[in-house]
Protein backbone atom coordinates (compact mmCIF):
# COMPACT_ATOMS: atom_id res chain seq x y z
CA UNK A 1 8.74 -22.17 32.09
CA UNK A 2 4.75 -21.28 31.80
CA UNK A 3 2.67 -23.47 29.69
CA UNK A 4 0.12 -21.62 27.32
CA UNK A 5 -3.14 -22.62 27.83
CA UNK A 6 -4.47 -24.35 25.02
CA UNK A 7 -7.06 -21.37 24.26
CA UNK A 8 -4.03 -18.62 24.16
CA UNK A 9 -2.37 -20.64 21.84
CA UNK A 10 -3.24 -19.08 18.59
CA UNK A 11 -2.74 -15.67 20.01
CA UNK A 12 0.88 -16.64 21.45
CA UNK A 13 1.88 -18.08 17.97
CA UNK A 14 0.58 -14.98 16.60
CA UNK A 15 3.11 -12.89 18.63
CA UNK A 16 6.18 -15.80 17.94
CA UNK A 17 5.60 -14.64 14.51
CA UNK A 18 5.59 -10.80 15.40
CA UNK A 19 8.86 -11.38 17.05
CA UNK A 20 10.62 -13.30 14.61
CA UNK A 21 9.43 -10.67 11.63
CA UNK A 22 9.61 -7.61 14.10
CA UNK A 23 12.98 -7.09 16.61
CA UNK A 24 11.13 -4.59 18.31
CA UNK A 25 8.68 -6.88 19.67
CA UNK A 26 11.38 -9.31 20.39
CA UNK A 27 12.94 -6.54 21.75
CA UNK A 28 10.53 -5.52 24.46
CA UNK A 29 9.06 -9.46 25.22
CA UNK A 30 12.41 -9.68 26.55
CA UNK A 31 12.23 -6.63 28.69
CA UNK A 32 8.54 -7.07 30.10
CA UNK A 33 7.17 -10.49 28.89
CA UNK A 34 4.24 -10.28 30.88
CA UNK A 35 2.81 -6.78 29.28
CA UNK A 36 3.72 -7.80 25.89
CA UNK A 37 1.86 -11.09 26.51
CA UNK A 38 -1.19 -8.85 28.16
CA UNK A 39 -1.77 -7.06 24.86
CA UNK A 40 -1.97 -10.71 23.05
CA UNK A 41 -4.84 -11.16 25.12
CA UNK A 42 -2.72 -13.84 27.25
CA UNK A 43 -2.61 -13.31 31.22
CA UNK A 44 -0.32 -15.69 33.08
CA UNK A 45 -1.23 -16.65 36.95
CA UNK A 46 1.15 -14.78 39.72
CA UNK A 47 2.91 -18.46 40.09
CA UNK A 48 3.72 -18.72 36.10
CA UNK A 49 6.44 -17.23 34.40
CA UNK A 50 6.69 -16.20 30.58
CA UNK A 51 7.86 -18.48 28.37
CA UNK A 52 10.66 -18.19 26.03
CA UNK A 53 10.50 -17.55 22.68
CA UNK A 54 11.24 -20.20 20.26
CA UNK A 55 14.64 -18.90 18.22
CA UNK A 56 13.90 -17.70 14.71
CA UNK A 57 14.32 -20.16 11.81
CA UNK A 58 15.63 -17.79 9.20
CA UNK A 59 13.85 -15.14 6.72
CA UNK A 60 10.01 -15.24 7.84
CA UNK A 61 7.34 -13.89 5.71
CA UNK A 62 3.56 -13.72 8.00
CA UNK A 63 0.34 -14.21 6.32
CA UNK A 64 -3.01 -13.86 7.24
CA UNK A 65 -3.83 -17.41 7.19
CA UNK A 66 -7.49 -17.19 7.83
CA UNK A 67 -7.55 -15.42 4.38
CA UNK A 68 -5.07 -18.05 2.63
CA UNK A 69 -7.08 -20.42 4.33
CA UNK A 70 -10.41 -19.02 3.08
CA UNK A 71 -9.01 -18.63 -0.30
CA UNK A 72 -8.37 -22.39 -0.21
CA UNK A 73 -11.44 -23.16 1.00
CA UNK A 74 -12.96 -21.37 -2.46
CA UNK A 75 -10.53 -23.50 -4.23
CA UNK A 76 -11.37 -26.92 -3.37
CA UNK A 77 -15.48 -25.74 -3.85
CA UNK A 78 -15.05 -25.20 -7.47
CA UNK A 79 -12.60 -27.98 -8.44
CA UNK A 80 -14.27 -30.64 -10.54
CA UNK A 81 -13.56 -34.19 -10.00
CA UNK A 82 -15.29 -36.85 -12.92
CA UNK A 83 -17.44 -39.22 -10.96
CA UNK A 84 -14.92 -42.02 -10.96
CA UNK A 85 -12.84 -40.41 -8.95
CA UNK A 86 -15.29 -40.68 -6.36
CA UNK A 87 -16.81 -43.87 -7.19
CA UNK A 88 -19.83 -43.27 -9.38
CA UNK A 89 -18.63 -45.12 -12.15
């Protein structure tokens, strides 16, 4: 089995989750691994072969984490903490 390079992994998680919410992709991954990995932006080399996709773990729902993650982010800049909490008493 191929190893991802650890700069293609984001991009490979990103199609996991397209092929657990999407058969289609699942689908064709199956069929020709290497193009569907091409159009992630993830080339093997000629001695690698595609890896296998991790089995689904039930109803998925995909979010755009860099968004949640933003959002978050926001969050934690506006919550107020008295100084205590942080040792200025």
């Amino acid at each position: 089995m191929a190893s991802i390079p650890a700069e293609h992994r984001p991009r490979f998680a990103r199609l996991i989750a397209d092929a657990w919410s999407d058969p289609e992709v699942a689908a064709r991954y199956e069929r020709e691994p290497a193009a569907v990995l091409a159009e992630y932006g993830i080339v093997l080399d000629g001695d690698s072969d595609a890896p296998e996709l991790p089995p689904a773990p039930g109803d998925v729902a995909v979010e755009d984490l860099g968004v949640s993650a933003g959002a978050a982010m926001a969050t934690i800049g506006t919550v107020s903490c008295p100084g205590s909490c942080i040792g200025l008493s």
